[in-house]
N, C-alpha and C. Protein backbone atom coordinates (compact mmCIF):
# COMPACT_ATOMS: atom_id res chain seq x y z
N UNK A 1 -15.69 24.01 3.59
CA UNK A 1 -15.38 22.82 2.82
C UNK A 1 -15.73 21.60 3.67
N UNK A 2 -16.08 20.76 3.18
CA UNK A 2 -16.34 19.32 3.82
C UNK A 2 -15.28 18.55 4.78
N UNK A 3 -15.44 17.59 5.30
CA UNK A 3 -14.38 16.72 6.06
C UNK A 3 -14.10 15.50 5.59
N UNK A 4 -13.26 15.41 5.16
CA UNK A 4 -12.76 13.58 4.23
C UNK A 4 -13.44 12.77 5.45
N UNK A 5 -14.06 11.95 4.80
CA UNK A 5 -14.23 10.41 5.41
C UNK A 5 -14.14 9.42 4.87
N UNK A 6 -13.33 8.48 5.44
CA UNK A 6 -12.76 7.45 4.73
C UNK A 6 -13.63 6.11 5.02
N UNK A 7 -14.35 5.99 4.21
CA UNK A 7 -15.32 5.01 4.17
C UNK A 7 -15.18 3.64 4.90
N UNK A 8 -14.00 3.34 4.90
CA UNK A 8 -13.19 1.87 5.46
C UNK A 8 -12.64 2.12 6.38
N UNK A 9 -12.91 3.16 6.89
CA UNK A 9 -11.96 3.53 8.88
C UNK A 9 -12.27 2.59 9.57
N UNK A 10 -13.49 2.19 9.91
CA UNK A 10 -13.92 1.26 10.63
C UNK A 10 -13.08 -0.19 10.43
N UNK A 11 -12.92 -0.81 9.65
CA UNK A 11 -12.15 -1.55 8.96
C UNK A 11 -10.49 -1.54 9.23
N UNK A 12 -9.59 0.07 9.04
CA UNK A 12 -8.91 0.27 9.40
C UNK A 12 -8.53 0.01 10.59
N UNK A 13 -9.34 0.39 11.81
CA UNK A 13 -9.03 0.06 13.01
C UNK A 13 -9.42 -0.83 13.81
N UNK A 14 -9.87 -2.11 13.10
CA UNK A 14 -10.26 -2.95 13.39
C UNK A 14 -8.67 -3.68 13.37
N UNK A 15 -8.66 -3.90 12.24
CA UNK A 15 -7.07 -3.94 11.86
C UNK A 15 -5.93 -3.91 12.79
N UNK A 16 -5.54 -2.26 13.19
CA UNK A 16 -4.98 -2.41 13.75
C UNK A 16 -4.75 -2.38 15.00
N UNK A 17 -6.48 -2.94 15.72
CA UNK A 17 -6.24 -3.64 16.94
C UNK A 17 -5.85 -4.81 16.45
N UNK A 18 -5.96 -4.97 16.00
CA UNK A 18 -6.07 -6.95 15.68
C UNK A 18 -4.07 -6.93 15.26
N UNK A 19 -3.29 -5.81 14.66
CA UNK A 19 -1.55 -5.78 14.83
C UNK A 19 -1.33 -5.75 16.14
N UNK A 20 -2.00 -4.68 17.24
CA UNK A 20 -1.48 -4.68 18.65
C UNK A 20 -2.15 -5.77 19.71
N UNK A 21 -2.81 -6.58 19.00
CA UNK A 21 -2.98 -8.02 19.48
C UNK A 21 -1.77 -8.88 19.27
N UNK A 22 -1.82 -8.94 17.70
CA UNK A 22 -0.50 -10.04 17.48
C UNK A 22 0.42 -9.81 17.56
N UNK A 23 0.86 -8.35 18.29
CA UNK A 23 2.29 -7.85 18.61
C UNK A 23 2.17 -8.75 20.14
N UNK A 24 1.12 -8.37 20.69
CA UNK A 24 1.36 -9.27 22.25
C UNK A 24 1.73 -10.61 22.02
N UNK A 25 0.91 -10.82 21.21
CA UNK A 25 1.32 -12.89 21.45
C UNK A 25 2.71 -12.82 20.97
N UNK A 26 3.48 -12.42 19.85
CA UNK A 26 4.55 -11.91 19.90
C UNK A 26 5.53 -11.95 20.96
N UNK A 27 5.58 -11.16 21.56
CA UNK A 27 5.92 -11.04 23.14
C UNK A 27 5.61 -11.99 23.60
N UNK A 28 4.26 -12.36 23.92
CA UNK A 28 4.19 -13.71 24.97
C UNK A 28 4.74 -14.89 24.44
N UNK A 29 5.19 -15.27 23.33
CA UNK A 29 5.96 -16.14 22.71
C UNK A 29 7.21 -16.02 23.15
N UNK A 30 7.66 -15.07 22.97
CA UNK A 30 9.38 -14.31 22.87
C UNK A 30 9.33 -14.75 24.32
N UNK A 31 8.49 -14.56 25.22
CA UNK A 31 8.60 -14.53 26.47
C UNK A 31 9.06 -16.38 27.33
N UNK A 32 8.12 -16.69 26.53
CA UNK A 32 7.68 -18.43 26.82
C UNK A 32 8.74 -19.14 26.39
N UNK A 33 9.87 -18.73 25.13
CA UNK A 33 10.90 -19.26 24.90
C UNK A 33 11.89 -18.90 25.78
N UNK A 34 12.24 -17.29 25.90
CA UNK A 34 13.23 -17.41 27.09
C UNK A 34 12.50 -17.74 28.19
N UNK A 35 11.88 -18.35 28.47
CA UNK A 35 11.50 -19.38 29.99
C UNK A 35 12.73 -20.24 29.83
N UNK A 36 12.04 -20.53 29.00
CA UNK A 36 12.68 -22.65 28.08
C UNK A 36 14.54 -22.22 28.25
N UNK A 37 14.46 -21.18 27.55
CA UNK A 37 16.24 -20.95 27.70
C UNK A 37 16.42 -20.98 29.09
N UNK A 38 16.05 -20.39 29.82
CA UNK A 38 16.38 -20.42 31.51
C UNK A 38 16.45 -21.78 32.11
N UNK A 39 15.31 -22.51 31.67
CA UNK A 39 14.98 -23.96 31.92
C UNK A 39 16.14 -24.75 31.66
N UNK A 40 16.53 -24.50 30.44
CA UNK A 40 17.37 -25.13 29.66
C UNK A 40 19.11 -24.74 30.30
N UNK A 41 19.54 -23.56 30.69
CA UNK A 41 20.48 -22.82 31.33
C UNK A 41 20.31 -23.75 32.96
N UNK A 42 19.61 -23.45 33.21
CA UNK A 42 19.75 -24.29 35.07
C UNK A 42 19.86 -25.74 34.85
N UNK A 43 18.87 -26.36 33.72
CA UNK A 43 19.31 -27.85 33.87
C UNK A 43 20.86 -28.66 33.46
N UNK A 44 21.22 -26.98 32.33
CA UNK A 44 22.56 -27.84 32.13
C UNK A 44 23.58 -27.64 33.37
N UNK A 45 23.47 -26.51 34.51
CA UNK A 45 23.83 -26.26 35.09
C UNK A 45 23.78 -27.16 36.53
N UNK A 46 22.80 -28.08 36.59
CA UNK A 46 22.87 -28.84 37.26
C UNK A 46 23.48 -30.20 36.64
N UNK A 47 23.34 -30.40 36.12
CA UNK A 47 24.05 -31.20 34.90
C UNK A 47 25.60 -31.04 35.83
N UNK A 48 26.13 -30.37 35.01
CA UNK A 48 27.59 -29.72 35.67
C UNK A 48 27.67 -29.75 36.72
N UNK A 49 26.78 -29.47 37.81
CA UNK A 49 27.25 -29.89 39.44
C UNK A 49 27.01 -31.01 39.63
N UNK A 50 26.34 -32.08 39.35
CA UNK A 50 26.09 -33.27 39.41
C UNK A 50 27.83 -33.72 38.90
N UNK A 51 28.19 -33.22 37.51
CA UNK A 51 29.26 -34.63 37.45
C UNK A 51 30.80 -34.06 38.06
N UNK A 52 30.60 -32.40 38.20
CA UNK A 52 31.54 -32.25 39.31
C UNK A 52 31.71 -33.27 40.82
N UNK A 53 30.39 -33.07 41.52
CA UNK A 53 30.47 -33.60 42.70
C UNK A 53 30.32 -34.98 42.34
N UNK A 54 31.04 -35.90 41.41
CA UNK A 54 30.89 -37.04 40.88
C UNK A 54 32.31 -37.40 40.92
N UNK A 55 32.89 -36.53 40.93
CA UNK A 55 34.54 -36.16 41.21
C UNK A 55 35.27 -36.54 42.54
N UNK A 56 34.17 -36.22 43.21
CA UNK A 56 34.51 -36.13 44.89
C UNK A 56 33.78 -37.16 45.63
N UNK A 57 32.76 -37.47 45.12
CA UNK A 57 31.66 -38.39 45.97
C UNK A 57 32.26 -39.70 45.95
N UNK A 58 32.13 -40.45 46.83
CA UNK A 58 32.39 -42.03 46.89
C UNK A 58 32.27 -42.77 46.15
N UNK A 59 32.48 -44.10 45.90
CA UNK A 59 32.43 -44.43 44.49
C UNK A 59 31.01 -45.73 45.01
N UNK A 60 30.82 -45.56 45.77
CA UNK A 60 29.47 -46.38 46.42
C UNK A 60 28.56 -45.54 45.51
N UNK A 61 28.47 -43.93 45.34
CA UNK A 61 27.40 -43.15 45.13
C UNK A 61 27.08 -42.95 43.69
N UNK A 62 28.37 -42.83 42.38
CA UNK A 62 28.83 -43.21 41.46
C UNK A 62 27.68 -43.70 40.59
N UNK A 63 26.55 -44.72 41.23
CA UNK A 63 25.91 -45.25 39.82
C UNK A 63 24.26 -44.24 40.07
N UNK A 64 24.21 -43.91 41.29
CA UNK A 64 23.03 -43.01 41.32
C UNK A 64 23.44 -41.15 40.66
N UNK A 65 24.64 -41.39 40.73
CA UNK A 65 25.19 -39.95 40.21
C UNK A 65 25.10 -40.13 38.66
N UNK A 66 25.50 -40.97 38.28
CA UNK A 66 25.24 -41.73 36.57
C UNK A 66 23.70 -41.69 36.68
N UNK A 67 22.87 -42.06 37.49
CA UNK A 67 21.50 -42.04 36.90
C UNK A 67 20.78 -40.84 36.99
N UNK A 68 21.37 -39.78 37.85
CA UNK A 68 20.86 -38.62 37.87
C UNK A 68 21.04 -38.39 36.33
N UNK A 69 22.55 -37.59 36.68
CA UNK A 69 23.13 -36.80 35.13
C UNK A 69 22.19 -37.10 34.21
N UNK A 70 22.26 -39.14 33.85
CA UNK A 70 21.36 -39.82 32.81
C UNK A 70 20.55 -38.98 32.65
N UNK A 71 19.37 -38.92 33.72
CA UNK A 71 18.21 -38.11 33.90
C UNK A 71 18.31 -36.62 33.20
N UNK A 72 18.94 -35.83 33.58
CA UNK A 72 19.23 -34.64 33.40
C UNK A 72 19.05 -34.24 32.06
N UNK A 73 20.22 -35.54 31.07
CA UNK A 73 19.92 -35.17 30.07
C UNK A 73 19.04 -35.82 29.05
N UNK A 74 18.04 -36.40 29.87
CA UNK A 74 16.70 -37.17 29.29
C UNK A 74 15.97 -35.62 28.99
N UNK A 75 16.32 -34.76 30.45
CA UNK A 75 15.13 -33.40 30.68
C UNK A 75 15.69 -32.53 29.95
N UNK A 76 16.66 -32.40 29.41
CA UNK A 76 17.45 -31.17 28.54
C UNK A 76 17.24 -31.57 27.26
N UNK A 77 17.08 -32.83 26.76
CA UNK A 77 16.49 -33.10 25.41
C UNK A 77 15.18 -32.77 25.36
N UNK A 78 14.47 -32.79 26.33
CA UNK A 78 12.86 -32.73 26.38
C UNK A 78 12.66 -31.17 26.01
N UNK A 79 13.60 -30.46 27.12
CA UNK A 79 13.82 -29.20 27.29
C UNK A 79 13.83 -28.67 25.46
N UNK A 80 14.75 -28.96 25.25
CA UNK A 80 15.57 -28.89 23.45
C UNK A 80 14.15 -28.97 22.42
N UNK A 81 13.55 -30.35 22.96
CA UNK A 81 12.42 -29.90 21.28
C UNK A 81 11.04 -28.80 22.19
N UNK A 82 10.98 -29.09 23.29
CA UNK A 82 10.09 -27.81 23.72
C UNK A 82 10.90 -26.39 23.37
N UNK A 83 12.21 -26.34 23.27
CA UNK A 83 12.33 -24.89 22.51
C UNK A 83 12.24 -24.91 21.37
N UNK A 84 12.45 -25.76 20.57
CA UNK A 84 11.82 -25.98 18.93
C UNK A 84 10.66 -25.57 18.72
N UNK A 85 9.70 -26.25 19.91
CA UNK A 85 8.79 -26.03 19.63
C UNK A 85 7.93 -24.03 19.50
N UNK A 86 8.81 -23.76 20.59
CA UNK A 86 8.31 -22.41 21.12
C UNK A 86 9.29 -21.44 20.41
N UNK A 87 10.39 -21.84 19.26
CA UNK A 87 10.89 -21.25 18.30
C UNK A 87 9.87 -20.98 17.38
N UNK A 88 9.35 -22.31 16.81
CA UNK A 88 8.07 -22.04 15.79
C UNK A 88 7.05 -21.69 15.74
N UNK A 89 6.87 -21.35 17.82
CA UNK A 89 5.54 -20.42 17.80
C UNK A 89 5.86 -19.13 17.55
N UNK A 90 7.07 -18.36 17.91
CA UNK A 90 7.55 -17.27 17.94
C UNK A 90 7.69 -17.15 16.32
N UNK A 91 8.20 -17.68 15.23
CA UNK A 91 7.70 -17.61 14.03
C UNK A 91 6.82 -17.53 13.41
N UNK A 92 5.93 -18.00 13.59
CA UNK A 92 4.11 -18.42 13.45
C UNK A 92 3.60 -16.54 13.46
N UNK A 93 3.60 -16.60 15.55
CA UNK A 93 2.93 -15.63 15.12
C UNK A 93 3.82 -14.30 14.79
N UNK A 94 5.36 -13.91 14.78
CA UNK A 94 5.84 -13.05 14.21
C UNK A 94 5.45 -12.87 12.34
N UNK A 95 5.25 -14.21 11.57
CA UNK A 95 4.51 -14.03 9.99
C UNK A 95 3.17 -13.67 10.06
N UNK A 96 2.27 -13.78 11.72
CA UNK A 96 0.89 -13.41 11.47
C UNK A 96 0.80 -11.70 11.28
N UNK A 97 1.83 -11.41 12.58
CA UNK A 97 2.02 -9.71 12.29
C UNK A 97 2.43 -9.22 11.39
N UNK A 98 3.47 -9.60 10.48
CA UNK A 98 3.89 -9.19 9.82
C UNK A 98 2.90 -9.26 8.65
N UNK A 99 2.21 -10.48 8.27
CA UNK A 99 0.85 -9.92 7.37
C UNK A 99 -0.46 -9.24 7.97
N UNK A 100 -0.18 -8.92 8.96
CA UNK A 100 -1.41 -8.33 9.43
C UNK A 100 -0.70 -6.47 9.46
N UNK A 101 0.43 -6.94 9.48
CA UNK A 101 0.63 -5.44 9.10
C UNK A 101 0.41 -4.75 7.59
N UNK A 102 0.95 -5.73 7.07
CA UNK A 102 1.33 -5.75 5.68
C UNK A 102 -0.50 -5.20 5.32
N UNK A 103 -1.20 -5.82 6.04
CA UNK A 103 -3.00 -5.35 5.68
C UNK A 103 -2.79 -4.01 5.96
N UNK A 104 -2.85 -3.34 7.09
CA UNK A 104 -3.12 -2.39 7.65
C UNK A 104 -1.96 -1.46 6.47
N UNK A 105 -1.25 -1.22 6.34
CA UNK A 105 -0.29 -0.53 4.91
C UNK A 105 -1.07 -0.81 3.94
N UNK A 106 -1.56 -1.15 3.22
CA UNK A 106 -2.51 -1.64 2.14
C UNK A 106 -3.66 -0.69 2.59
N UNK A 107 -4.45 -0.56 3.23
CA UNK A 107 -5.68 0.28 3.89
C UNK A 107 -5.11 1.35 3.73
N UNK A 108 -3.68 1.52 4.88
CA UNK A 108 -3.39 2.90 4.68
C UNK A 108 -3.13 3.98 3.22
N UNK A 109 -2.27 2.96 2.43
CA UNK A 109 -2.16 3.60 1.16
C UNK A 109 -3.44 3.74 0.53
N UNK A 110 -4.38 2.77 0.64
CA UNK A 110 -5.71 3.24 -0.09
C UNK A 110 -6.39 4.11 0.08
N UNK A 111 -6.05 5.01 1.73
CA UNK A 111 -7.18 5.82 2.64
C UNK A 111 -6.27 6.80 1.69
N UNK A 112 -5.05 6.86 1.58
CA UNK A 112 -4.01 8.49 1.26
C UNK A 112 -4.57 8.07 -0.68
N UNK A 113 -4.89 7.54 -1.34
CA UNK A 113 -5.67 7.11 -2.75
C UNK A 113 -7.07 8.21 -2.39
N UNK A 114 -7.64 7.38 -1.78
CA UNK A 114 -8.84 8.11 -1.52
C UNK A 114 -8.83 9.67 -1.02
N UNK A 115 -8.31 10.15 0.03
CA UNK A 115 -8.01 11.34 0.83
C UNK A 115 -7.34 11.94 -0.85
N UNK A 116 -6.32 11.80 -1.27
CA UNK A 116 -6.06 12.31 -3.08
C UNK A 116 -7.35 12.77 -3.98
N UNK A 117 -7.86 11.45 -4.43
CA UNK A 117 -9.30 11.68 -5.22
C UNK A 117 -10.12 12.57 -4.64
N UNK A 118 -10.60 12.48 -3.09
CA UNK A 118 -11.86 13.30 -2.65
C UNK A 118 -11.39 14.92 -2.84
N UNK A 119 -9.78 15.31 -2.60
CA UNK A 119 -9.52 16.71 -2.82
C UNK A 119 -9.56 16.87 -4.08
N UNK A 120 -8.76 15.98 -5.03
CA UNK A 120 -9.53 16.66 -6.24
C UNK A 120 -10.80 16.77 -6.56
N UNK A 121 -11.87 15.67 -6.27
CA UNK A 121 -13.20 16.33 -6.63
C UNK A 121 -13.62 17.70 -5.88
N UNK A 122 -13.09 17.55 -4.32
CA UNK A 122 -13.36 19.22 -3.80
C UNK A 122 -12.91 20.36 -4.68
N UNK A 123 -12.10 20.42 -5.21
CA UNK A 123 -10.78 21.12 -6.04
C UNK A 123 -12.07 21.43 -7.34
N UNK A 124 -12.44 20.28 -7.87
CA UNK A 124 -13.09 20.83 -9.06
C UNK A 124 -14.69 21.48 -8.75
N UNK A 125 -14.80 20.91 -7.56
CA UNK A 125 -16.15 21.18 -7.11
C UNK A 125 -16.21 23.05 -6.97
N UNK A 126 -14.92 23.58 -6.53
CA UNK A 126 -14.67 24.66 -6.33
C UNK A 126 -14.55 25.78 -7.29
N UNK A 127 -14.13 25.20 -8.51
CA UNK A 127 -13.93 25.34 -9.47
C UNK A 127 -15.04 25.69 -10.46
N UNK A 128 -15.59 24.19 -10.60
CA UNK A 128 -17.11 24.93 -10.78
C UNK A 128 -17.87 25.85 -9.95
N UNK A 129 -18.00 25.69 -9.12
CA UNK A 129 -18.30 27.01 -8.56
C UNK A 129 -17.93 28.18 -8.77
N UNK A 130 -16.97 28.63 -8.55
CA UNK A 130 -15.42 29.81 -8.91
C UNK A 130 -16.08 29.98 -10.35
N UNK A 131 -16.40 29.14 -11.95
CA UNK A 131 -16.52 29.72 -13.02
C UNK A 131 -17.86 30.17 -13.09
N UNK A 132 -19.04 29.44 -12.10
CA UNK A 132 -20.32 29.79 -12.32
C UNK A 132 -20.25 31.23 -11.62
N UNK A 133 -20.13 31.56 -10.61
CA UNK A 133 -19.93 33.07 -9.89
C UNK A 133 -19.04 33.84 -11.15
N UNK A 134 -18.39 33.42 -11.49
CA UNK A 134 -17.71 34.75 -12.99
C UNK A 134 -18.33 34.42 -13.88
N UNK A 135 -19.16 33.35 -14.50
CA UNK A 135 -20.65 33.87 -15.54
C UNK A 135 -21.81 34.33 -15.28
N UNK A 136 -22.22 34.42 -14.23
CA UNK A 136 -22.84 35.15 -13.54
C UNK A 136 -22.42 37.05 -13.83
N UNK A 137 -21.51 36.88 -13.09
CA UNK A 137 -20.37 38.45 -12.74
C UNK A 137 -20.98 38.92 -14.59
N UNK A 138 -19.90 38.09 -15.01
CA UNK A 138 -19.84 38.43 -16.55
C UNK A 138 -21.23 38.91 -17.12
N UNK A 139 -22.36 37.95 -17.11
CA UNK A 139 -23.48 38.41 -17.54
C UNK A 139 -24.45 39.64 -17.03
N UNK A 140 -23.84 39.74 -15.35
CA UNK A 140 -24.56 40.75 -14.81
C UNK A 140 -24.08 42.05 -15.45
N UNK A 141 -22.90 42.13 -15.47
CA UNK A 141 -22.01 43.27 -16.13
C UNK A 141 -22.20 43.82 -17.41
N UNK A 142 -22.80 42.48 -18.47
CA UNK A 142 -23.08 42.82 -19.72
C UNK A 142 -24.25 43.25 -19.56
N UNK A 143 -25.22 42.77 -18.96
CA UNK A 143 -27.00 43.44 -18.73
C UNK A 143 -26.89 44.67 -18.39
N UNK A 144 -25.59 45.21 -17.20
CA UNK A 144 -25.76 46.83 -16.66
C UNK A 144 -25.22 47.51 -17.99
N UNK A 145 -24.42 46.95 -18.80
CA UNK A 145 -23.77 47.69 -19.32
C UNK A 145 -24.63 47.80 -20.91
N UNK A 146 -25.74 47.04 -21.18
CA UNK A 146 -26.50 47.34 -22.03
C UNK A 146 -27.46 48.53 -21.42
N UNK A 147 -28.08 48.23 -19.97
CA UNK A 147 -29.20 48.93 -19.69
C UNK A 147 -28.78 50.43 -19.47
N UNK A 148 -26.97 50.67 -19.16
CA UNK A 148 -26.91 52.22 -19.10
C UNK A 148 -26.62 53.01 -20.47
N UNK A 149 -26.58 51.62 -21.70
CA UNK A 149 -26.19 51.88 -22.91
C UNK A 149 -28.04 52.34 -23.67
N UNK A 150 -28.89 51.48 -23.42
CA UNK A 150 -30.37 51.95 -23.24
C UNK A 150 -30.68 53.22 -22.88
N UNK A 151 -29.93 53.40 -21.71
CA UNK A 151 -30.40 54.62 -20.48
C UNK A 151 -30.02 56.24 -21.35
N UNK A 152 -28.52 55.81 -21.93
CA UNK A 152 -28.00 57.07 -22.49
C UNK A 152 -28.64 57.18 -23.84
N UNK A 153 -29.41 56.39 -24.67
CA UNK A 153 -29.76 56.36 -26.02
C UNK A 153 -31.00 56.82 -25.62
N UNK A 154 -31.97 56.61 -24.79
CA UNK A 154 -33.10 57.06 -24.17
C UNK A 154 -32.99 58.62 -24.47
N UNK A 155 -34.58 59.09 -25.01
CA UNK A 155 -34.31 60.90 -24.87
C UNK A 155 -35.49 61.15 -23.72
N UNK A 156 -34.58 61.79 -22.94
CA UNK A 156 -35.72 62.34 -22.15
C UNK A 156 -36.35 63.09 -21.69
C-alpha cells in the first residue's frame, strides 16, 4: 500500500518553527520584565534605606537625603511605565503564539481531513481491486465449467 503524504508538511513545519520561535520571545519578554521587577524591588529598597537613615542622619544632611529619596522616586516611576511597557510586550507576543498556534491546529486538523480521505480512497482503491480479481475468478470458473461441460458432451 502507498505512504500518505501530506501535501502541506512543508508548510506545517514551517509553522511550527515559527511557534518555537515565538515561544522564545515569549520567554525573553517574561524574562526582561522580571529584570524591571528586580529593578523596581532594589530601587524601592533603597528608597527605604535612604529614609530610614534619614532618621538618624544629622539634620545638616536632611535636604540631600530629601533629594536623593526625591530622585529615587523620579527612577521608580520611570521604572513603573518601563514595566508597562514590557507588560505589553509580554502580551503582544504571548497573542502572536497563541495565533500562531491556533495556525499550526488548523494544518493539523486538515493533515488528520486529508490522512481520512486518502484511506478511504486507498480503501476503495482496494476494493476495486478485491471485485475485479472475483470477476475475473467468477468468469474463469464459468469458462472451466462450460469447457468440462463441452468436454463431457464431446463423443470420443
Amino acid at each position: 500500500m502507498a505512504k500518505f503524504k501530506y501535501r502541506l508538511q512543508k508548510v506545517v513545519e514551517i509553522r511550527e518553527r515559527r511557534v518555537k520561535e515565538q515561544e522564545q520571545r515569549v520567554i525573553e519578554a517574561k524574562r526582561a520584565l522580571a529584570e524591571v521587577d528586580e529593578r523596581i524591588a532594589k530601587q524601592k529598597r533603597e528608597i527605604k534605606l535612604a529614609q530610614q537613615s534619614m532618621r538618624t542622619t544629622s539634620h545638616m544632611l536632611l535636604g540631600s537625603h530629601d533629594d536623593f529619596i526625591h530622585h529615587g522616586f523620579e527612577k521608580l516611576e520611570a521604572l513603573f511605565d518601563e514595566r508597562k511597557q514590557a507588560e505589553q510586550r509580554v502580551l503582544e507576543e504571548a497573542q502572536l503564539l497563541t495565533q500562531y498556534q491556533a495556525e499550526v491546529e488548523a494544518l493539523e486538523k486538515h493533515k488528520e481531513k486529508a490522512l481520512d480521505v486518502w484511506k478511504e480512497e486507498e480503501k476503495q482503491k482496494e476494493m476495486r481491486i478485491l471485485d475485479e480479481v472475483a470477476t475475473q475468478r467468477y468468469f474463469r470458473a464459468k469458462l472451466e465449467a462450460e469447457q468440462d461441460a463441452n468436454a463431457h458432451e464431446q463423443p470420443h
